[in-house]
N, C-alpha and C. Protein backbone atom coordinates (compact mmCIF):
# COMPACT_ATOMS: atom_id res chain seq x y z
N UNK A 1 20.62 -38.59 67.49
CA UNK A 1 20.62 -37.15 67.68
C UNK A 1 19.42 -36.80 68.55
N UNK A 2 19.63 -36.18 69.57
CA UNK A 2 18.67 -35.86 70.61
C UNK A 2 17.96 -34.68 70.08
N UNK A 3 16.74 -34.65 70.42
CA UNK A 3 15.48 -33.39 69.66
C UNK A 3 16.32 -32.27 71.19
N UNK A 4 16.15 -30.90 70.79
CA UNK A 4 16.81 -29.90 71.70
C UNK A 4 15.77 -29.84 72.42
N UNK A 5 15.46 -29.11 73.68
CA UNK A 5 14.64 -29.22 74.45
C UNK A 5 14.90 -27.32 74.83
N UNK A 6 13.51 -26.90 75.59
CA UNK A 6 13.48 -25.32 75.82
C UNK A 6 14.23 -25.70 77.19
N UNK A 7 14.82 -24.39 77.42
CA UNK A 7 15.48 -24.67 78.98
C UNK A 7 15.37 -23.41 79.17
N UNK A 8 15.35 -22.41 80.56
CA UNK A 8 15.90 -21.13 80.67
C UNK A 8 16.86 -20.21 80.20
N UNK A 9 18.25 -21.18 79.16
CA UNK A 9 19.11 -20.36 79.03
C UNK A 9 19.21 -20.86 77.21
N UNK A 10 17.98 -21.37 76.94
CA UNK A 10 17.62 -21.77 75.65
C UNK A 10 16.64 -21.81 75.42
N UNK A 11 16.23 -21.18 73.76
CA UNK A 11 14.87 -20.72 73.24
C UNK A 11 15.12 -21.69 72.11
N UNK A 12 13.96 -22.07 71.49
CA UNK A 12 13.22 -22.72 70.42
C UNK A 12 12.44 -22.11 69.95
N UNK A 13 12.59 -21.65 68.40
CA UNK A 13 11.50 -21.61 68.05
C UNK A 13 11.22 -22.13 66.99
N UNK A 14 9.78 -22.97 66.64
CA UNK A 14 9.45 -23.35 65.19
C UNK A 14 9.44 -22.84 63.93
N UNK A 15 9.59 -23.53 63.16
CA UNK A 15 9.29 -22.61 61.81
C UNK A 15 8.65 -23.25 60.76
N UNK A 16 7.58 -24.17 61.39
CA UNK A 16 6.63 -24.87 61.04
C UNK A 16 5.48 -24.62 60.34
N UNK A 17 4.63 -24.01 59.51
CA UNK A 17 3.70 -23.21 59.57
C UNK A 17 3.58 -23.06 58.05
N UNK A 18 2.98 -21.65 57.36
CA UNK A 18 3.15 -21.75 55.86
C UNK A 18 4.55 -21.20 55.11
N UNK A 19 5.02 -21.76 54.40
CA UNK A 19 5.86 -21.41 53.29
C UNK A 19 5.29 -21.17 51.94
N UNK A 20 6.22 -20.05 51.12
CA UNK A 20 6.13 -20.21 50.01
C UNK A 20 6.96 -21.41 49.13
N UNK A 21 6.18 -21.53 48.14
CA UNK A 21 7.10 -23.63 47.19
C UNK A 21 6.43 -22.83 45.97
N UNK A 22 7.70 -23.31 45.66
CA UNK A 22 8.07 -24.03 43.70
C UNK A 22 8.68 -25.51 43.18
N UNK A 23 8.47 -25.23 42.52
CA UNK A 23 8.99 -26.54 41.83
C UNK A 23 10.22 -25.89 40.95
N UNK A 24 11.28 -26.49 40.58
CA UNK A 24 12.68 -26.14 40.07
C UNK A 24 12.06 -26.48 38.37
N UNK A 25 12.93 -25.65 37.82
CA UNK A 25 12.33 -25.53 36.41
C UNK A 25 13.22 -26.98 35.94
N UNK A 26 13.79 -27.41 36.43
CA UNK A 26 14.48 -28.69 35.45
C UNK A 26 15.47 -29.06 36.68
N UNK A 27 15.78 -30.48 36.23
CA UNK A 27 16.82 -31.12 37.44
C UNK A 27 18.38 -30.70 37.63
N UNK A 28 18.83 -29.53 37.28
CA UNK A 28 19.72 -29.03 37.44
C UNK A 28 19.80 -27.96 38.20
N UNK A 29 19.42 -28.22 39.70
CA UNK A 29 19.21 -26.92 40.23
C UNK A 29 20.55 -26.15 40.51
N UNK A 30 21.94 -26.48 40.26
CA UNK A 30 22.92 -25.63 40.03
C UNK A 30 22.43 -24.52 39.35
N UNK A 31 22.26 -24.75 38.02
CA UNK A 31 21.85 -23.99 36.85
C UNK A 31 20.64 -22.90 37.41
N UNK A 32 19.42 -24.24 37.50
CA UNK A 32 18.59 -22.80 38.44
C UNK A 32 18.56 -21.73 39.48
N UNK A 33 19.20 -22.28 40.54
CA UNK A 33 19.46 -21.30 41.63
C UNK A 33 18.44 -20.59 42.00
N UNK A 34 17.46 -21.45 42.34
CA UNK A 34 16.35 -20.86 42.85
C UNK A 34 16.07 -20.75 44.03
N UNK A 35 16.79 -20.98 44.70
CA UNK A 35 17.40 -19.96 46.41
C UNK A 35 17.65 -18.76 46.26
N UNK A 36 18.04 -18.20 44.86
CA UNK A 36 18.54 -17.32 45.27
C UNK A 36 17.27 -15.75 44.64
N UNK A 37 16.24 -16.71 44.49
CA UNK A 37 14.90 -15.59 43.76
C UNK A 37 14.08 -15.76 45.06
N UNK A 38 12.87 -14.38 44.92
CA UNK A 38 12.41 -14.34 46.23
C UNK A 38 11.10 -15.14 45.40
N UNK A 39 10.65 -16.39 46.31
CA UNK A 39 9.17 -17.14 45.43
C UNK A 39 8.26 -16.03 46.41
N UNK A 40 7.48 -15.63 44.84
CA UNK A 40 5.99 -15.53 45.16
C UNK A 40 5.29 -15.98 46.27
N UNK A 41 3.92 -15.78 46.93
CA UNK A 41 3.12 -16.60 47.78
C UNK A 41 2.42 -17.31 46.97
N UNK A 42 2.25 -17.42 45.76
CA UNK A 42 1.51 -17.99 44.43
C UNK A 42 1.16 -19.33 45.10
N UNK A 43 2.14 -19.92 46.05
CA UNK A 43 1.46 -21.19 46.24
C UNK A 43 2.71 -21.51 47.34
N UNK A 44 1.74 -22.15 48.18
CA UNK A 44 1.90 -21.93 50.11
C UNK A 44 1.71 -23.37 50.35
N UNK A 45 2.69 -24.19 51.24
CA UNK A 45 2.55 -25.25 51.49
C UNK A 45 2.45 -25.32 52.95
N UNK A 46 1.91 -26.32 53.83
CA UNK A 46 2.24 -26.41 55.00
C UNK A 46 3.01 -26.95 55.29
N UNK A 47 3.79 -27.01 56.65
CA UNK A 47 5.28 -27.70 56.77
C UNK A 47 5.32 -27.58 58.06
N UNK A 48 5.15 -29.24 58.65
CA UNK A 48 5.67 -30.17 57.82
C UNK A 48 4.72 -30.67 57.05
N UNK A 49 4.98 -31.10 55.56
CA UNK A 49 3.41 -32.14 55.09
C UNK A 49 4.35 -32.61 53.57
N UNK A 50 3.74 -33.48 53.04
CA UNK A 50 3.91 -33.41 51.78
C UNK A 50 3.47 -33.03 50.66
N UNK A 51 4.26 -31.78 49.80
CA UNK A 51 3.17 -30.82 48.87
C UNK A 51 2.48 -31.89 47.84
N UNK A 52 3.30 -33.39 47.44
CA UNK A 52 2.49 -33.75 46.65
C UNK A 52 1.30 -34.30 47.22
N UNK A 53 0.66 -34.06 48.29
CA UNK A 53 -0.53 -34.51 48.95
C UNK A 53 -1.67 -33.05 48.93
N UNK A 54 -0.57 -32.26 48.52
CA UNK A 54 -1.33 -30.82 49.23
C UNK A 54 -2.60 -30.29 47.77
N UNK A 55 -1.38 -30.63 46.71
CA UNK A 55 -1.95 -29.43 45.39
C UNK A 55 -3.08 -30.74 44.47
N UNK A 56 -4.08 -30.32 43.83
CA UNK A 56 -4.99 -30.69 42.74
C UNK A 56 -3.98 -30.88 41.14
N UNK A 57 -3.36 -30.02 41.10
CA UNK A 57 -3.00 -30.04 39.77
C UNK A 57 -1.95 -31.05 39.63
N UNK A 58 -2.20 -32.27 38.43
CA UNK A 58 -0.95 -33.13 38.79
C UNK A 58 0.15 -32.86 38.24
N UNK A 59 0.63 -31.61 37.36
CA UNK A 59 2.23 -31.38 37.74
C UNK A 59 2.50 -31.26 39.08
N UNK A 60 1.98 -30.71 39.67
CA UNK A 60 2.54 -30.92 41.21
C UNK A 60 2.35 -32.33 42.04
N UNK A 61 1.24 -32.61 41.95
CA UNK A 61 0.97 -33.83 42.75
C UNK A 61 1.66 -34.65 42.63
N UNK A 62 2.05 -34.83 40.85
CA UNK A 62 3.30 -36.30 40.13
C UNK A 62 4.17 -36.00 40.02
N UNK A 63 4.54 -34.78 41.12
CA UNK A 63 5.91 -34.50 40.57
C UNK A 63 7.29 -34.79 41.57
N UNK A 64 7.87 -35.52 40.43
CA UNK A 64 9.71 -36.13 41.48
C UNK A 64 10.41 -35.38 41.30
N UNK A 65 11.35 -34.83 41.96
CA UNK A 65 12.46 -33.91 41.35
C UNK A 65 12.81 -32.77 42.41
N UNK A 66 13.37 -31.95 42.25
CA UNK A 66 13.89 -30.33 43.09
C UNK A 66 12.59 -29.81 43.25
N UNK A 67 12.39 -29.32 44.32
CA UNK A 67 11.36 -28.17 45.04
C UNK A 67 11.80 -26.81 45.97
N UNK A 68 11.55 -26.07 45.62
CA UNK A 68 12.20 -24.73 46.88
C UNK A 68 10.88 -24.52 48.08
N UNK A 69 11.65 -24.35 48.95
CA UNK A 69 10.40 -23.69 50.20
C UNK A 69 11.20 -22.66 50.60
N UNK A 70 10.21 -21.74 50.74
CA UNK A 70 11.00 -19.92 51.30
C UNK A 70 10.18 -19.99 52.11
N UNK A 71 11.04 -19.40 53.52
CA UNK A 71 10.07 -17.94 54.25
C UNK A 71 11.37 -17.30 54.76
N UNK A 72 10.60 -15.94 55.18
CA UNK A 72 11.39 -15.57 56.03
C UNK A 72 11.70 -15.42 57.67
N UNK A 73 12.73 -15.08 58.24
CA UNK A 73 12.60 -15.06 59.05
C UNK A 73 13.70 -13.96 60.00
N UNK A 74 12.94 -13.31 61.02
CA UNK A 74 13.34 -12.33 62.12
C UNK A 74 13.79 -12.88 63.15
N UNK A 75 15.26 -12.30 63.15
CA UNK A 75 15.85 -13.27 64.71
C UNK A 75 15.04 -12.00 65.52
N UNK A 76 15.19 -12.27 66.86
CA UNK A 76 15.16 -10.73 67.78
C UNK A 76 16.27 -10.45 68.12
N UNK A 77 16.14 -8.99 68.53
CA UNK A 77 17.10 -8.09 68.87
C UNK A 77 17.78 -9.28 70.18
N UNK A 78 16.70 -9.64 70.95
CA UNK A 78 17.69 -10.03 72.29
C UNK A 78 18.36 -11.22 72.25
N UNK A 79 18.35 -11.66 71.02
CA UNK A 79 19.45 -13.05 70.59
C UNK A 79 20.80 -12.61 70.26
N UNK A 80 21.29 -11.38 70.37
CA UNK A 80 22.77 -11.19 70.08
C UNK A 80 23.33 -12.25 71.03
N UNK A 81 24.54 -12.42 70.13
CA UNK A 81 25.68 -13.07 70.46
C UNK A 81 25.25 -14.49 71.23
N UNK A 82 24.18 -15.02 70.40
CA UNK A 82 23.77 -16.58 70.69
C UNK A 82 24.11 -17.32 69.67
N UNK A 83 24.37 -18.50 69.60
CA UNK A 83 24.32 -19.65 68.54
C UNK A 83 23.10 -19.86 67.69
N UNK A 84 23.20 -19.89 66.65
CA UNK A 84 21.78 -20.48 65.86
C UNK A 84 22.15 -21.64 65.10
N UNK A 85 21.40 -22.49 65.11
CA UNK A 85 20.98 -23.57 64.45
C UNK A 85 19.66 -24.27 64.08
N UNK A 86 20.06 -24.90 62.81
CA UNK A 86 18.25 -25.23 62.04
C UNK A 86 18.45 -26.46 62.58
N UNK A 87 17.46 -27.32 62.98
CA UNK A 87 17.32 -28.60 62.84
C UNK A 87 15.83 -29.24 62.19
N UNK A 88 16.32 -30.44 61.74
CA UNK A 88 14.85 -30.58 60.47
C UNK A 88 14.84 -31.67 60.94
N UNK A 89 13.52 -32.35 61.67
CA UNK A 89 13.11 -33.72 62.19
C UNK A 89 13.53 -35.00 61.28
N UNK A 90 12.68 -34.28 59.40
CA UNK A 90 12.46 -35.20 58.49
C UNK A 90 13.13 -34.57 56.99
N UNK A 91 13.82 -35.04 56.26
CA UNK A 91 13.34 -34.26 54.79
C UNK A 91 13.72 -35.85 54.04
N UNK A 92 13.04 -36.04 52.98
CA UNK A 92 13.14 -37.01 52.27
C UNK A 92 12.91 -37.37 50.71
N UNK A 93 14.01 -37.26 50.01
CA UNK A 93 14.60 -38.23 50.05
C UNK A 93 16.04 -37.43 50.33
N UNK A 94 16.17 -36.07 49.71
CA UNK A 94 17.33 -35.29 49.72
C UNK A 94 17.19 -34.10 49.52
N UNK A 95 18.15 -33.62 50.61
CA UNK A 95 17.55 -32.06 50.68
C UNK A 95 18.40 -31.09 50.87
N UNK A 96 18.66 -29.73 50.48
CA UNK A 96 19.90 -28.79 51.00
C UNK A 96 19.46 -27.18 51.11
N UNK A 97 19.82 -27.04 52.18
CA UNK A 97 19.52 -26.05 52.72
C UNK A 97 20.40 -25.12 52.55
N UNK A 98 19.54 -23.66 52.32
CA UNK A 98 20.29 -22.23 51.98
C UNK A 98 19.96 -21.33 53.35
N UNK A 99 20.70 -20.41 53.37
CA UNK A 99 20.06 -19.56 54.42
C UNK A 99 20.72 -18.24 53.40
N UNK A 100 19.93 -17.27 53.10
CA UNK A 100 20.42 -16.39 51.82
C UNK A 100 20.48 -17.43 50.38
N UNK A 101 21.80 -16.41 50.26
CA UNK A 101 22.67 -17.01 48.88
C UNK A 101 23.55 -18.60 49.47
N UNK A 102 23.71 -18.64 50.92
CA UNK A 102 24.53 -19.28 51.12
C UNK A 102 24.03 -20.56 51.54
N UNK A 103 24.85 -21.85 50.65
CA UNK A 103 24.63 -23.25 50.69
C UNK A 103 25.00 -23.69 52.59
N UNK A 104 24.22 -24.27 52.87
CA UNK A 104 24.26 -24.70 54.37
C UNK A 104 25.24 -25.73 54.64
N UNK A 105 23.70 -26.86 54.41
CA UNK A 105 24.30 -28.44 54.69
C UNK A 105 23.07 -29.14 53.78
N UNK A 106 23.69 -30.58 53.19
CA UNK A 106 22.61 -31.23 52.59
C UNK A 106 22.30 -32.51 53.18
N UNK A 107 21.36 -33.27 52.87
CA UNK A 107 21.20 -34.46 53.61
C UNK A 107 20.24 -35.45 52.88
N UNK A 108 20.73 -36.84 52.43
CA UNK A 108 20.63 -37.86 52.40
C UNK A 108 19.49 -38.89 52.85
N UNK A 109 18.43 -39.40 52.84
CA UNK A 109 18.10 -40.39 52.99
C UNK A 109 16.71 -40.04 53.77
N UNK A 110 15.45 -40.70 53.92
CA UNK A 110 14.54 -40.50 54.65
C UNK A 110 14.27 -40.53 56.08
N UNK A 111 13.75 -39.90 56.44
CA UNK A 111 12.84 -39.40 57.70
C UNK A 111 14.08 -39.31 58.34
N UNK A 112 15.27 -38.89 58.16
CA UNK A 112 15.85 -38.82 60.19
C UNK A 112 16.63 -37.74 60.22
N UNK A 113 16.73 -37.41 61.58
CA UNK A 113 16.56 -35.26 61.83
C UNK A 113 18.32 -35.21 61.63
N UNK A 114 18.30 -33.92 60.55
CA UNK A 114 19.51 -33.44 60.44
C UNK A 114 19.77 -31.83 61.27
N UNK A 115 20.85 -31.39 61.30
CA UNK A 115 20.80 -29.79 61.92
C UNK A 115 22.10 -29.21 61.40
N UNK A 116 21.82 -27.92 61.11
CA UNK A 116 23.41 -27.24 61.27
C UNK A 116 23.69 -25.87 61.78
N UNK A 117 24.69 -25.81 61.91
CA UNK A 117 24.99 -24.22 62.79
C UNK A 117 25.04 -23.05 61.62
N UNK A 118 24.27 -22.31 61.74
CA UNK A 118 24.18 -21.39 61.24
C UNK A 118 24.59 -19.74 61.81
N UNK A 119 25.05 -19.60 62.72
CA UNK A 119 25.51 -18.62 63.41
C UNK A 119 26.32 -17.96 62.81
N UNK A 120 27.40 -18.13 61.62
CA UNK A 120 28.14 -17.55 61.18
C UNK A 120 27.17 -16.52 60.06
N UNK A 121 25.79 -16.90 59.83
CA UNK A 121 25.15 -16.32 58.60
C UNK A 121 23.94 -15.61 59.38
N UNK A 122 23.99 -15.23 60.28
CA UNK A 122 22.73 -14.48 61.09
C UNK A 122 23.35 -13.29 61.16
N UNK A 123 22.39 -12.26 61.03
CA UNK A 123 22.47 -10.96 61.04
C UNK A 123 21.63 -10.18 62.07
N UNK A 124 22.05 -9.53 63.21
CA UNK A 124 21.31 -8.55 64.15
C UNK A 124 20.92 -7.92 63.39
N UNK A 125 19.08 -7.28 63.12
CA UNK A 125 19.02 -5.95 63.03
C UNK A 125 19.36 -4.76 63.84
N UNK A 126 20.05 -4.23 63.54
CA UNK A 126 20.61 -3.16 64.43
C UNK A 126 19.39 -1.49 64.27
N UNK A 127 19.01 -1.33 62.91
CA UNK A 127 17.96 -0.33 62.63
C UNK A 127 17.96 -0.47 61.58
N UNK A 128 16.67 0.01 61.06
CA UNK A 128 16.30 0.04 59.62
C UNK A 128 17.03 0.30 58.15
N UNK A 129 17.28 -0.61 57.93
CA UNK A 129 18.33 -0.62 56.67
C UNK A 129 19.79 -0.97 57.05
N UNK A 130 20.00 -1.34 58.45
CA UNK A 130 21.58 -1.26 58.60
C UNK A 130 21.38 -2.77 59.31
N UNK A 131 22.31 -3.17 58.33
CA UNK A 131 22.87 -4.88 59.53
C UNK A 131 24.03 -5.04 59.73
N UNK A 132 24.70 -5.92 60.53
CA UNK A 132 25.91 -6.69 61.07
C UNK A 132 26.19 -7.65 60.59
């Protein structure tokens, strides 16, 4: 899978930087659904990195299992009627991605870049309080 490249009639942008993270209350994240709560900033990871490298406290540091990362994010106005898609270099060991309420794509196995189209779940702001 080729990394996308900026071109004139294509934008990139990262979304690299801080997130909000939790840890899933138990290994059933069906049950939890913690995509679908807004996390706190209570605790901010950088990304890309690994949080168990990041935090002091060793529930986090020793911890195997489900993790959430939130942020948000603002398309611009002048992206109507473009394609969007996430692509993730690394996630490891397994990982699935929400955009909202809604389940993306998941992925399998270490370090190698997955992506998916997300265009059907992007919303223009059109004005304050009103979307598409």
């Amino acid at each position: 899978m080729l990394r996308p490249q900026e071109t004139p009639t294509r934008q990139l942008v990262r979304l690299d930087g801080v997130w909000n993270f939790s840890l899933a209350s138990g290994p059933d994240i069906e049950y939890d659904q913690g995509w679908l709560q807004v996390i706190p900033p209570r605790l901010q990871v950088p990304v890309p990195s690994s949080y168990n490298d990041i935090f002091l406290d060793a529930s986090i540091r020793d911890h195997v299992g489900w993790v959430y990362y939130q942020r948000h994010v603002v398309v611009p106005r002048t992206w109507t009627g473009e394609n969007y898609f996430l692509r993730f270099d690394a996630a490891t060991h397994k990982g699935r991605v929400y955009v909202n309420e809604h389940f993306v794509t998941e992925h399998s196995g270490g370090y190698m870049p997955f992506e998916a189209d997300i265009t059907h779940l992007v919303k223009r702001n059109l004005s304050p309080g009103l979307t598409r």
